[in-house]
Each structure stands twice: as structure tokens, then as C-alpha cells.
PDB file of N, CA and C in Angstrom:
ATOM      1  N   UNK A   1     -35.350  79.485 -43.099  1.00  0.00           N
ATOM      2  CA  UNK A   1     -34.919  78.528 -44.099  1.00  0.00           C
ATOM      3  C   UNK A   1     -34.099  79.258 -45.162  1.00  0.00           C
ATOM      4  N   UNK A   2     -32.878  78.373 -45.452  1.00  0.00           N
ATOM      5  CA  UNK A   2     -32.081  79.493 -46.345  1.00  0.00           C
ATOM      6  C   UNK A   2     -31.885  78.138 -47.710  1.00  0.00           C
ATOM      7  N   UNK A   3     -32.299  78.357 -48.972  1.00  0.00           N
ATOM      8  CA  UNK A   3     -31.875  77.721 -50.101  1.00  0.00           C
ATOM      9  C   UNK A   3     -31.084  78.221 -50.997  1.00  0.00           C
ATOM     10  N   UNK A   4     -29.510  77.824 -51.344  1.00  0.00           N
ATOM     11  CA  UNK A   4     -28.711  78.138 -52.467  1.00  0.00           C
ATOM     12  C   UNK A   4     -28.483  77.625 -53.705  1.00  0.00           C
ATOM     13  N   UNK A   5     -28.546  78.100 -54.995  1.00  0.00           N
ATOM     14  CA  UNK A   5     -28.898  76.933 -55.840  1.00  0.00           C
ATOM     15  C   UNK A   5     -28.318  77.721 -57.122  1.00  0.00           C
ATOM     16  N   UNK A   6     -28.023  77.031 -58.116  1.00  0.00           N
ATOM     17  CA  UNK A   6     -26.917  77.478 -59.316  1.00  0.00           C
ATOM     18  C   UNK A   6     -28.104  77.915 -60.426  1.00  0.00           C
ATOM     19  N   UNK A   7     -28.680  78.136 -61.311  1.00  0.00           N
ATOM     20  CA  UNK A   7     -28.777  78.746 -62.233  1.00  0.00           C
ATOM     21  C   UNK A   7     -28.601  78.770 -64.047  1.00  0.00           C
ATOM     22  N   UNK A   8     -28.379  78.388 -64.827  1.00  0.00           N
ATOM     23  CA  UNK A   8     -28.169  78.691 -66.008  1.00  0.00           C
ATOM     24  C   UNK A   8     -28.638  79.223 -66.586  1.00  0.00           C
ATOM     25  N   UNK A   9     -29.181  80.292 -67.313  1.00  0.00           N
ATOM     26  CA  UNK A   9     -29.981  81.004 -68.511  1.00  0.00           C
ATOM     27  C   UNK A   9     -29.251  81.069 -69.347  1.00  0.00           C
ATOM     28  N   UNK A  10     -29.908  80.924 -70.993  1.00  0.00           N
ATOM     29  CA  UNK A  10     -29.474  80.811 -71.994  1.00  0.00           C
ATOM     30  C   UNK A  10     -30.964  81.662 -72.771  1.00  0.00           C
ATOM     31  N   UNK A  11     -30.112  82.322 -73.711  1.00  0.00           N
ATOM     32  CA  UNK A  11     -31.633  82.684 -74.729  1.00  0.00           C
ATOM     33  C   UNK A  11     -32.282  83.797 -74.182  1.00  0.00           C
ATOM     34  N   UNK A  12     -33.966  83.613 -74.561  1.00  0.00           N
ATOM     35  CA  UNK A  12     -34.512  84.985 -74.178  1.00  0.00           C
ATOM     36  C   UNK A  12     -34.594  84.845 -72.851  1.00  0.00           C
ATOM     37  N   UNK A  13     -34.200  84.136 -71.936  1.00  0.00           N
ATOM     38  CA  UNK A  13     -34.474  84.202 -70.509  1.00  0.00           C
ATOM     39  C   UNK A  13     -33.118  84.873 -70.217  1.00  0.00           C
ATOM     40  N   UNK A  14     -32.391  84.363 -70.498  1.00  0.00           N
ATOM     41  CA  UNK A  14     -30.989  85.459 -70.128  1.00  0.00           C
ATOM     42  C   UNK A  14     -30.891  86.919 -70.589  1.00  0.00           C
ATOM     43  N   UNK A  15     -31.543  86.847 -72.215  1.00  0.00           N
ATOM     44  CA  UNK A  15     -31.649  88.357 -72.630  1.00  0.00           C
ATOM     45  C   UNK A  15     -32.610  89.070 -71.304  1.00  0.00           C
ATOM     46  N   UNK A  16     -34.099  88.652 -70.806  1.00  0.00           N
ATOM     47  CA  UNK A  16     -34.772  89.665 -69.772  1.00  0.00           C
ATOM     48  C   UNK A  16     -33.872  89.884 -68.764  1.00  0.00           C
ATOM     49  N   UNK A  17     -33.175  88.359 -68.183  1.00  0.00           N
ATOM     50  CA  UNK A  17     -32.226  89.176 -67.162  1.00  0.00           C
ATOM     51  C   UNK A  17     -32.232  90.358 -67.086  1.00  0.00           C
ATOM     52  N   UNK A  18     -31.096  90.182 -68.134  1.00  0.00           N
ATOM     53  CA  UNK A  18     -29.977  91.040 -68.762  1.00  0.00           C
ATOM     54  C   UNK A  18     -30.610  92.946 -68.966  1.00  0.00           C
ATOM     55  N   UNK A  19     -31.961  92.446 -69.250  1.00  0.00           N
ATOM     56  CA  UNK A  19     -32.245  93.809 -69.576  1.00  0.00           C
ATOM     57  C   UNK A  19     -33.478  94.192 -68.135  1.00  0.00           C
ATOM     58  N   UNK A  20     -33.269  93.259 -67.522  1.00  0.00           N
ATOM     59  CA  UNK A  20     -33.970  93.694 -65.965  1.00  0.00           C
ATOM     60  C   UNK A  20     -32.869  94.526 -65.348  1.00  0.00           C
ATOM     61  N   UNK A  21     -31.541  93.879 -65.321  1.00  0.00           N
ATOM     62  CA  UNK A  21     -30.649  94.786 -64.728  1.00  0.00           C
ATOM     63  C   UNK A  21     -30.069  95.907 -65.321  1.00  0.00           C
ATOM     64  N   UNK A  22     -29.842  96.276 -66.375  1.00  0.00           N
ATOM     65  CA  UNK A  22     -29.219  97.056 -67.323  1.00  0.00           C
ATOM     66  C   UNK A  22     -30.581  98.642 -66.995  1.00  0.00           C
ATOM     67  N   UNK A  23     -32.157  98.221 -67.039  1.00  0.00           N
ATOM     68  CA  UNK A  23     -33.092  99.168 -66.843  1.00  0.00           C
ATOM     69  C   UNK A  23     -33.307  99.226 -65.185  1.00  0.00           C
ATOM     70  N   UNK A  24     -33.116  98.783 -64.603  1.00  0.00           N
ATOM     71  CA  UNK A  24     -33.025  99.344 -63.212  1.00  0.00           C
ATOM     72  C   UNK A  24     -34.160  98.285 -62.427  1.00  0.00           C
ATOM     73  N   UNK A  25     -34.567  97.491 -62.593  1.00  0.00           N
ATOM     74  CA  UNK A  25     -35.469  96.877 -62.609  1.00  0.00           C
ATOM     75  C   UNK A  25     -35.051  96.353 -61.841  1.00  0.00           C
ATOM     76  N   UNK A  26     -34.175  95.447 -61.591  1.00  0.00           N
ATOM     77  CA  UNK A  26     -33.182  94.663 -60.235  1.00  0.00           C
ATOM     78  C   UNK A  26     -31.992  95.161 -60.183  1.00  0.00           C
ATOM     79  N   UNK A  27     -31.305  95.390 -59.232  1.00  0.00           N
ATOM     80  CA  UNK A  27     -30.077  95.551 -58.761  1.00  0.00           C
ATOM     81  C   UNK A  27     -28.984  94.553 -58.674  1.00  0.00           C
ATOM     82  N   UNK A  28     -29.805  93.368 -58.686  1.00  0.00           N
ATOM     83  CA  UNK A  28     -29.008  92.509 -59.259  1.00  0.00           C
ATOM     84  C   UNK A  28     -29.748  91.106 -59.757  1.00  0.00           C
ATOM     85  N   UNK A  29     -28.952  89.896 -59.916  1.00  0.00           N
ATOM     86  CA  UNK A  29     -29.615  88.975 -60.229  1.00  0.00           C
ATOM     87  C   UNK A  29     -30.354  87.826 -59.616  1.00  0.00           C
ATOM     88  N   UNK A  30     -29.580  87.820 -58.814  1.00  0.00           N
ATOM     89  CA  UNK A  30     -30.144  87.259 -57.104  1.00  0.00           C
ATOM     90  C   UNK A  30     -31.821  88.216 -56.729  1.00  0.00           C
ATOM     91  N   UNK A  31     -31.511  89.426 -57.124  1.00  0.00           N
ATOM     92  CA  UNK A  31     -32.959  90.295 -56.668  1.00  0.00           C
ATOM     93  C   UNK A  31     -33.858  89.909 -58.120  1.00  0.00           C
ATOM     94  N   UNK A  32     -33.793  89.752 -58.939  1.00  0.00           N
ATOM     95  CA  UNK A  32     -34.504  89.869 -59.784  1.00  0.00           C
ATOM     96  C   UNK A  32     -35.123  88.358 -59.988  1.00  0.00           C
ATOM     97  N   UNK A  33     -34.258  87.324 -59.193  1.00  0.00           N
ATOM     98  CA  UNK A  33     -35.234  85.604 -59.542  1.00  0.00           C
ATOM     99  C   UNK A  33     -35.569  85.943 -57.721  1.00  0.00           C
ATOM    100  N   UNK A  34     -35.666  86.411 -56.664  1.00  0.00           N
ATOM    101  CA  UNK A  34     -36.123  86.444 -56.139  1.00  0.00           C
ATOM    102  C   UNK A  34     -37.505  87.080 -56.239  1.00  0.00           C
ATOM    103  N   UNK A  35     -37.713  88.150 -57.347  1.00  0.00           N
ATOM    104  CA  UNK A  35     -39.043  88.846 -57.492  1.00  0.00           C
ATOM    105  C   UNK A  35     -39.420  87.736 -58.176  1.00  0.00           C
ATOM    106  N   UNK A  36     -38.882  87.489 -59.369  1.00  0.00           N
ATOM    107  CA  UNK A  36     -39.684  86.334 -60.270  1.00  0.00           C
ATOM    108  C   UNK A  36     -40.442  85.673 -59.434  1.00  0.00           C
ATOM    109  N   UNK A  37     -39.789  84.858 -58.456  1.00  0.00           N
ATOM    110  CA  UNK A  37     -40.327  84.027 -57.160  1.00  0.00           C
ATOM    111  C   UNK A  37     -41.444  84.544 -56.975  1.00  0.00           C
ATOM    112  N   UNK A  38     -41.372  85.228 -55.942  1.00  0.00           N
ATOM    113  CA  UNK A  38     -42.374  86.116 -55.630  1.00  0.00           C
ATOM    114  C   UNK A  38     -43.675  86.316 -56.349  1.00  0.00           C
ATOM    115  N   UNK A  39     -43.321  86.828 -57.510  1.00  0.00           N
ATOM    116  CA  UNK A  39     -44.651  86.984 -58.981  1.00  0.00           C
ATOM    117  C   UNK A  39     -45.190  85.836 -58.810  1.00  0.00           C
ATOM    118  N   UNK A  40     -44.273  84.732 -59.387  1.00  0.00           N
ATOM    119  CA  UNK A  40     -44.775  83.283 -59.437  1.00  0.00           C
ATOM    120  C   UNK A  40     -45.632  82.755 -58.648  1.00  0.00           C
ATOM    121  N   UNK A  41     -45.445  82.778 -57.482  1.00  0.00           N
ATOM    122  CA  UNK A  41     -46.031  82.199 -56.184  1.00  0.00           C
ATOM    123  C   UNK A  41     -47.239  82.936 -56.214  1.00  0.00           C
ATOM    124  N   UNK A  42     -47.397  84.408 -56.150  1.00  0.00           N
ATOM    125  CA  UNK A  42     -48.777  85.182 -56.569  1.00  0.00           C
ATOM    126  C   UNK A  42     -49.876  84.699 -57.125  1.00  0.00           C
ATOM    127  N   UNK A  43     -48.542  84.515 -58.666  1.00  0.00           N
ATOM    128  CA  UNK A  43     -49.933  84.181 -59.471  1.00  0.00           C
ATOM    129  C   UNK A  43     -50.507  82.673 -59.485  1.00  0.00           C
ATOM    130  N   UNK A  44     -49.804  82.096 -59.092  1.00  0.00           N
ATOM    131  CA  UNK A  44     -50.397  79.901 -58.828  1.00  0.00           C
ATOM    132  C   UNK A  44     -51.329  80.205 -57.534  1.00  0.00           C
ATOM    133  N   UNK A  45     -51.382  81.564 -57.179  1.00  0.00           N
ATOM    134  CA  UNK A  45     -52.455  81.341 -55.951  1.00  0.00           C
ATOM    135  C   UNK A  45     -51.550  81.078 -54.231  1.00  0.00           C
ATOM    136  N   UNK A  46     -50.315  81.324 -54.153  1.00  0.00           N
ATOM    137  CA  UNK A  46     -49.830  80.549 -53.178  1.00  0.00           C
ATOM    138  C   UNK A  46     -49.311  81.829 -52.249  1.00  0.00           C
ATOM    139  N   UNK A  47     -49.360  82.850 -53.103  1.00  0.00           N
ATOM    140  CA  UNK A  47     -49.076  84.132 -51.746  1.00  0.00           C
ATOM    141  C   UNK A  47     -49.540  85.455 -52.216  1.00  0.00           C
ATOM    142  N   UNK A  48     -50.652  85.856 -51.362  1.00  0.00           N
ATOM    143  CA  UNK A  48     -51.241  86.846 -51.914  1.00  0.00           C
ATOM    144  C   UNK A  48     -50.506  87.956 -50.986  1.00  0.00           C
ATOM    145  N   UNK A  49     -51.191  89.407 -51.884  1.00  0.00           N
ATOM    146  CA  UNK A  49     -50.531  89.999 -51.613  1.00  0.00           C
ATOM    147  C   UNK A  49     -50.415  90.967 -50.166  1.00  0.00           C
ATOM    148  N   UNK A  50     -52.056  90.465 -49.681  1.00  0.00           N
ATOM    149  CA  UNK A  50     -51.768  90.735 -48.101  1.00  0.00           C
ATOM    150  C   UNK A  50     -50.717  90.270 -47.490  1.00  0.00           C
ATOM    151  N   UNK A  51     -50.436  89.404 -47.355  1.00  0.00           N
ATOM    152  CA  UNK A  51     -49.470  88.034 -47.123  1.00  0.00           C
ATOM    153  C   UNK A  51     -48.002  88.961 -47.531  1.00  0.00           C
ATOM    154  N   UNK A  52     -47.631  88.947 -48.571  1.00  0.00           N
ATOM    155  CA  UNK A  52     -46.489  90.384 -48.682  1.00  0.00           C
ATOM    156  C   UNK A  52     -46.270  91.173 -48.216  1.00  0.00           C
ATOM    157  N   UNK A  53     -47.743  92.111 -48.414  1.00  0.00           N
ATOM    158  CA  UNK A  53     -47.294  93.505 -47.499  1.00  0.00           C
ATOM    159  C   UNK A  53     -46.983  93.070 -45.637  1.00  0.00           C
ATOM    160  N   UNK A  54     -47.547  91.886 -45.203  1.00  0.00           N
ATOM    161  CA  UNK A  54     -46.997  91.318 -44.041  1.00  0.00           C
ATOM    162  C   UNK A  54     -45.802  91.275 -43.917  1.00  0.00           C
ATOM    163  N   UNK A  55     -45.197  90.351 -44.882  1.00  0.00           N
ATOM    164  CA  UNK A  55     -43.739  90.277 -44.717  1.00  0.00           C
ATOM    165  C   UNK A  55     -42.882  91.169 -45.006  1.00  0.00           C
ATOM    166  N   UNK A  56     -43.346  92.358 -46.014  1.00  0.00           N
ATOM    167  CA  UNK A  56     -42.578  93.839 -46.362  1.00  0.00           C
ATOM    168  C   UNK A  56     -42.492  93.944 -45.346  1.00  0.00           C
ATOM    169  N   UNK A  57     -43.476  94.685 -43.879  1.00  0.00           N
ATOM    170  CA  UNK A  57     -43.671  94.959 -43.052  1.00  0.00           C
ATOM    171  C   UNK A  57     -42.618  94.541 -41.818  1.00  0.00           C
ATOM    172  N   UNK A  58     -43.037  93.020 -42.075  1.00  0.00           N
ATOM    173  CA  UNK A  58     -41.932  92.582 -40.926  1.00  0.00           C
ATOM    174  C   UNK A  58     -40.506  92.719 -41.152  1.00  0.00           C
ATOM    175  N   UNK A  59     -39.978  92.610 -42.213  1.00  0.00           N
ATOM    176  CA  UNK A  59     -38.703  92.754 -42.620  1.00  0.00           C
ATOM    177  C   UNK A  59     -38.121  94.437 -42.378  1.00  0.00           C
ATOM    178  N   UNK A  60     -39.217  95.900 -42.973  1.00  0.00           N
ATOM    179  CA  UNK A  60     -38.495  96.736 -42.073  1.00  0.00           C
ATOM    180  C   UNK A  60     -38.371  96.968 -41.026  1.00  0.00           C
ATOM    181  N   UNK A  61     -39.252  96.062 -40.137  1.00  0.00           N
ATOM    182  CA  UNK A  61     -39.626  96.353 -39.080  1.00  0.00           C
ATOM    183  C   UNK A  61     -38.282  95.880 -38.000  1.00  0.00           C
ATOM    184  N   UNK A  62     -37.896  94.634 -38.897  1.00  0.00           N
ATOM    185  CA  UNK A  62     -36.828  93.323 -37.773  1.00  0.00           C
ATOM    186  C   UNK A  62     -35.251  94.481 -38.737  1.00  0.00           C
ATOM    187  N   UNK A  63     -35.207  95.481 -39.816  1.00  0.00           N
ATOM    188  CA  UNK A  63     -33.910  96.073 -39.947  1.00  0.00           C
ATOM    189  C   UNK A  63     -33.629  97.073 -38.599  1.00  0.00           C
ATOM    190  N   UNK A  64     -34.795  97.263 -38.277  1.00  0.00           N
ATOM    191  CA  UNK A  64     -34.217  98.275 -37.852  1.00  0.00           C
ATOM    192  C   UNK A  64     -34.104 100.636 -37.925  1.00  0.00           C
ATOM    193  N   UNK A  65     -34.480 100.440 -39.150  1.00  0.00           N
ATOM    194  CA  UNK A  65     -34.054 101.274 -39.924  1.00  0.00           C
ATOM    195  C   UNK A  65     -35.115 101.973 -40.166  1.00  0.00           C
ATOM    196  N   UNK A  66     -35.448 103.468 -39.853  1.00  0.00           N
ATOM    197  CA  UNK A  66     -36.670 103.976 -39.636  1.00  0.00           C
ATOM    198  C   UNK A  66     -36.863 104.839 -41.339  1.00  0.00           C
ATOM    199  N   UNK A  67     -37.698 104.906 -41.654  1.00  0.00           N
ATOM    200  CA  UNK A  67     -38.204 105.289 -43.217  1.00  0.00           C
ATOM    201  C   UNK A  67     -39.117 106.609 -42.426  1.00  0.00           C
ATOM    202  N   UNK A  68     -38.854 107.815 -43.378  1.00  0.00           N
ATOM    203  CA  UNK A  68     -39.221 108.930 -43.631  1.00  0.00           C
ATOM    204  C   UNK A  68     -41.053 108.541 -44.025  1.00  0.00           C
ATOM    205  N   UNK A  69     -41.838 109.372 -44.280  1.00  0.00           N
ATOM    206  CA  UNK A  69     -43.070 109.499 -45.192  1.00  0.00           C
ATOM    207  C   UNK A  69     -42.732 109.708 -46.440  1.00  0.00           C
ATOM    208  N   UNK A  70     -41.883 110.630 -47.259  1.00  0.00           N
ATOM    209  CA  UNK A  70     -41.566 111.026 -48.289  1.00  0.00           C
ATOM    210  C   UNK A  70     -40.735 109.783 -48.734  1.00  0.00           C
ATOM    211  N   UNK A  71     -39.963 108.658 -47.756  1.00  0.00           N
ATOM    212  CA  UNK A  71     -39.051 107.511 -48.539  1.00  0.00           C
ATOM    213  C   UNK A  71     -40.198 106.756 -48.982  1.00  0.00           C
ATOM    214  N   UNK A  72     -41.124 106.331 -47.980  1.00  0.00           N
ATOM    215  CA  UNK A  72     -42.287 105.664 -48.321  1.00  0.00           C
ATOM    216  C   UNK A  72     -42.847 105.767 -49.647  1.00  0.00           C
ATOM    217  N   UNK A  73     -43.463 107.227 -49.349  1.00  0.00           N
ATOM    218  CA  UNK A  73     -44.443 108.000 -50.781  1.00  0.00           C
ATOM    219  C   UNK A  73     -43.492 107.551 -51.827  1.00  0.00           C
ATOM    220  N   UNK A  74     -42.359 107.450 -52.490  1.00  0.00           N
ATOM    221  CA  UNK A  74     -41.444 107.504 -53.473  1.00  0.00           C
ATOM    222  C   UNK A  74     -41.272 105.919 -53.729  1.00  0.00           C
ATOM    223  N   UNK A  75     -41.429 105.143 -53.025  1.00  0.00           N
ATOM    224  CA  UNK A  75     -40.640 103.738 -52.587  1.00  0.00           C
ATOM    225  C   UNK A  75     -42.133 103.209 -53.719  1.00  0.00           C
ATOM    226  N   UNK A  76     -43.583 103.329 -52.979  1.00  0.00           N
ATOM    227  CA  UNK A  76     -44.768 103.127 -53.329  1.00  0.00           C
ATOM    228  C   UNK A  76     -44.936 103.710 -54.955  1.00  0.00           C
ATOM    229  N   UNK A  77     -44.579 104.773 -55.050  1.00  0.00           N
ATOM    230  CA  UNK A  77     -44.434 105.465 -57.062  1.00  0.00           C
ATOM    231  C   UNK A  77     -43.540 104.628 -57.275  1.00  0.00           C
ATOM    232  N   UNK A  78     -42.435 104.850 -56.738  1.00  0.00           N
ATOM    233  CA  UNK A  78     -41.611 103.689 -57.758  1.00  0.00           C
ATOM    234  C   UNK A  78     -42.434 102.118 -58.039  1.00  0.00           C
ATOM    235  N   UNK A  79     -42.673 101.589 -57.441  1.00  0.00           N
ATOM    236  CA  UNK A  79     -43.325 100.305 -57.555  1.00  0.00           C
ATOM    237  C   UNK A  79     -44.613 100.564 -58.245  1.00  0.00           C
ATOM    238  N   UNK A  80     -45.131 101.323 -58.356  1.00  0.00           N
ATOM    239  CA  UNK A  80     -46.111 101.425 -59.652  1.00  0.00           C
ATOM    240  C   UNK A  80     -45.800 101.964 -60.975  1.00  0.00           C
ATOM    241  N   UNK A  81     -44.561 102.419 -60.977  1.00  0.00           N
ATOM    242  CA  UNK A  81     -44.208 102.588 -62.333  1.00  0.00           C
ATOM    243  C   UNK A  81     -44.070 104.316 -62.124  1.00  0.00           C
ATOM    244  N   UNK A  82     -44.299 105.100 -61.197  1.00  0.00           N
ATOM    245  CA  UNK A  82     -44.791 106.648 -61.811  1.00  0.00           C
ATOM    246  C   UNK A  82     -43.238 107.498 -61.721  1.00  0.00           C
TER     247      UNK A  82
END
């Protein structure tokens, strides 16, 4: 299922954008309301995070693209902040 859809931010929702991408936080803006998504759905109860690491999973799995231990180890710090 693919959904495309327009957007407006104004205010402090445009300022976090703004400073999601500027700190490295998303790469872009498309990535960064896709995490929002993501969070969102978490926290209403609607996708836990087994359920994620499933679909992390399947998605490197269907690239293609083989990951090191050390890309891993780094990939995992980054996502906790270290």
C-alpha cells in the first residue's frame, strides 16, 4: 500500500522539523513524519516494537544488502543516542 499526501507546518511544528533535520535526526522530511508515524502508532498501542524489529528485519532482508557486525553495533548506538 503506497499513500501520498501534502503537508503544511506552520509554528513550533515546523520549527522541530526544521531542527530534526538541521541535527541529524532525519535526513529528510519525508523520513522524519515517517518516524513520527511510527512513534505514534507505538505509543496508541497499535505497533509494538517486536512488530518493528520484524519489519526492520524484513526490509534488510528483501534490500538485499549484507551489513557487517560493526555496521550493526554502530547502527544500534546510534539509535540509542551513544
Amino acid at each position: 500500500m503506497n499513500t501520498t499526501f501534502t503537508v503544511r507546518l506552520q509554528g513550533r511544528s515546523a520549527e522541530l522539523l526544521d531542527t530534526l533535520l538541521k541535527e541529524g535526526y532525519s535526513a529528510s522530511k519525508t523520513e522524519a513524519v515517517r518516524t513520527a508515524l511510527i512513534f505514534y502508532a507505538m505509543e496508541m498501542g497499535l505497533l509494538s516494537s517486536k512488530q518493528l524489529h520484524r519489519l526492520a528485519l524484513k526490509a534488510v532482508s528483501e534490500s538485499g544488502k549484507k551489513h557487517t557486525d560493526e555496521e550493526i553495533r554502530a547502527c544500534i548506538q546510534d539509535a540509542r543516542g551513544k
